[in-house]
Protein backbone atom coordinates (compact mmCIF):
# COMPACT_ATOMS: atom_id res chain seq x y z
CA UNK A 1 2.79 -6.90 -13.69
CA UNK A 2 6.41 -6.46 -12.88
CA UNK A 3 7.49 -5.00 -16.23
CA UNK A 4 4.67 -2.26 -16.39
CA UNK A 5 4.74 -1.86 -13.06
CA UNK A 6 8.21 -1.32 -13.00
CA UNK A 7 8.49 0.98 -16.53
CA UNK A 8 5.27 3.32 -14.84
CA UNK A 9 7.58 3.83 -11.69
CA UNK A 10 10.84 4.17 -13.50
CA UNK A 11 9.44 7.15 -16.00
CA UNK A 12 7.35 8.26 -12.71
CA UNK A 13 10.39 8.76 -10.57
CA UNK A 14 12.10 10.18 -13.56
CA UNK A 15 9.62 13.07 -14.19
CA UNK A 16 9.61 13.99 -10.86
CA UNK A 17 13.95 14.18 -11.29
CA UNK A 18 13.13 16.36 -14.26
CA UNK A 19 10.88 19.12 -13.30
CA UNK A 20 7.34 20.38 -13.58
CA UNK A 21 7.00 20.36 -17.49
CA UNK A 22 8.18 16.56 -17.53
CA UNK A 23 5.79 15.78 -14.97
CA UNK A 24 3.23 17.46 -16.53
CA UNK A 25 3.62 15.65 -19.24
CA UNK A 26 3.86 12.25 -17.54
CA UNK A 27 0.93 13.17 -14.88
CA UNK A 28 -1.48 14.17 -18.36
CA UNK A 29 -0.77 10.74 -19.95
CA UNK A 30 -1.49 8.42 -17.09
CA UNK A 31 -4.60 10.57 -16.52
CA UNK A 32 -6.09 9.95 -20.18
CA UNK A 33 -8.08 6.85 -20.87
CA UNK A 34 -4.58 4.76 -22.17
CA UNK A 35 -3.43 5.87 -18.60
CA UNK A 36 -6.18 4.71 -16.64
CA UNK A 37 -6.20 1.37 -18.40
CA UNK A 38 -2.48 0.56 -17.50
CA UNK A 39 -2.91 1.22 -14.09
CA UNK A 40 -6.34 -0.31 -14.08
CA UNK A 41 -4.53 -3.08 -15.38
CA UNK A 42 -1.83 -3.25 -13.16
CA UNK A 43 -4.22 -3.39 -10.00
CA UNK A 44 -6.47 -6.03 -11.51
CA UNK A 45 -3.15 -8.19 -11.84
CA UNK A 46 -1.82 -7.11 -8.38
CA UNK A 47 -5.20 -7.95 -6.82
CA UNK A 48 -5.21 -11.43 -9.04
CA UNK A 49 -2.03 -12.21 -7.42
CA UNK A 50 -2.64 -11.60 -3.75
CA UNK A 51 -6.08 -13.77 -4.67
CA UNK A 52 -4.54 -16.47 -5.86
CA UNK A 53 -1.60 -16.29 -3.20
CA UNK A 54 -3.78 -16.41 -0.37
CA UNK A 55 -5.60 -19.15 -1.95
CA UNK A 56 -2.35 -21.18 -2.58
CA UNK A 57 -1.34 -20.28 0.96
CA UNK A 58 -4.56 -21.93 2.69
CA UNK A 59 -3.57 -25.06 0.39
CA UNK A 60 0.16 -25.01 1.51
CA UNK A 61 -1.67 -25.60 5.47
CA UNK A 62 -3.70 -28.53 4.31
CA UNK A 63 -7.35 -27.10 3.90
CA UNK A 64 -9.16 -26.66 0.99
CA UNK A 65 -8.53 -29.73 -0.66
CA UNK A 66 -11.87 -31.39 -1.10
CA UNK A 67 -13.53 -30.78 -4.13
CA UNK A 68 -16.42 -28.51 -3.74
CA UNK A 69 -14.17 -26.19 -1.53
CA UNK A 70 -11.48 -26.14 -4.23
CA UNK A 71 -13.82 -25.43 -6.80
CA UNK A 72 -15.81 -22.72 -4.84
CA UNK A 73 -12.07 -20.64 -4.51
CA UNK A 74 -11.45 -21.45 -7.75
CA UNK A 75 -14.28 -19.21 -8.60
CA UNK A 76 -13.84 -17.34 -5.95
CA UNK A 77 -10.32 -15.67 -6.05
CA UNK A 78 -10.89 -13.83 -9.09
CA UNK A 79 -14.23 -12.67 -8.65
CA UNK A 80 -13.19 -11.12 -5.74
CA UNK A 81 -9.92 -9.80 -7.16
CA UNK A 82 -12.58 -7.65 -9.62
CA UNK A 83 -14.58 -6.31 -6.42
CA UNK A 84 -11.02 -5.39 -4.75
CA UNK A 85 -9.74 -3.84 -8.17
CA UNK A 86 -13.66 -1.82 -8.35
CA UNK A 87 -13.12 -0.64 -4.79
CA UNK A 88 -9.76 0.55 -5.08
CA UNK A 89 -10.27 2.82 -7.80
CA UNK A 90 -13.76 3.74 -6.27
CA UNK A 91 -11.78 5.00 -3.70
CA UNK A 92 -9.32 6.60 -5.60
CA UNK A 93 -12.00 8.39 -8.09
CA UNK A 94 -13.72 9.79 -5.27
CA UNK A 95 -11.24 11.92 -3.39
């Protein structure tokens, strides 16, 4: 997540430095299909992450240690991490 994340804001940041035809060029290829995958990609994992933080973080206070509960989050964090990623970019696709 950091790398990509990191490389997509480096080159982004560039081609705005650079002018209109750079950016152009930059703004076509992370709006093909390639595109969209990468930064679908990088808000799954970003999503993932907060998931399984806040899920770490409940642990850290002491709940969420029996069994069951453990197991339910377990299951939990990620299948909500895909509604959160679906959401975002429902939001984003329909502006």
């Amino acid at each position: 997540m950091a790398l990509v994340g990191l490389f997509v804001l480096v080159w982004w940041l560039g081609a705005l430095a650079s002018g209109p035809a750079y950016y152009e060029t930059f703004s076509g290829l992370m709006t093909s299909i390639p595109g969209y995958v990468v930064l679908v990609g990088l808000s799954w994992a970003f999503f993932t992450h907060l998931m399984s933080g806040l899920r770490h973080f409940v642990l850290d206070i002491g709940a969420g240690y029996e069994l069951n509960t453990n197991k339910v989050w377990s299951i939990a964090s990620p299948l909500i991490a895909i509604l959160l990623t679906a959401g975002f970019w429902a939001l984003i696709l329909n502006k």
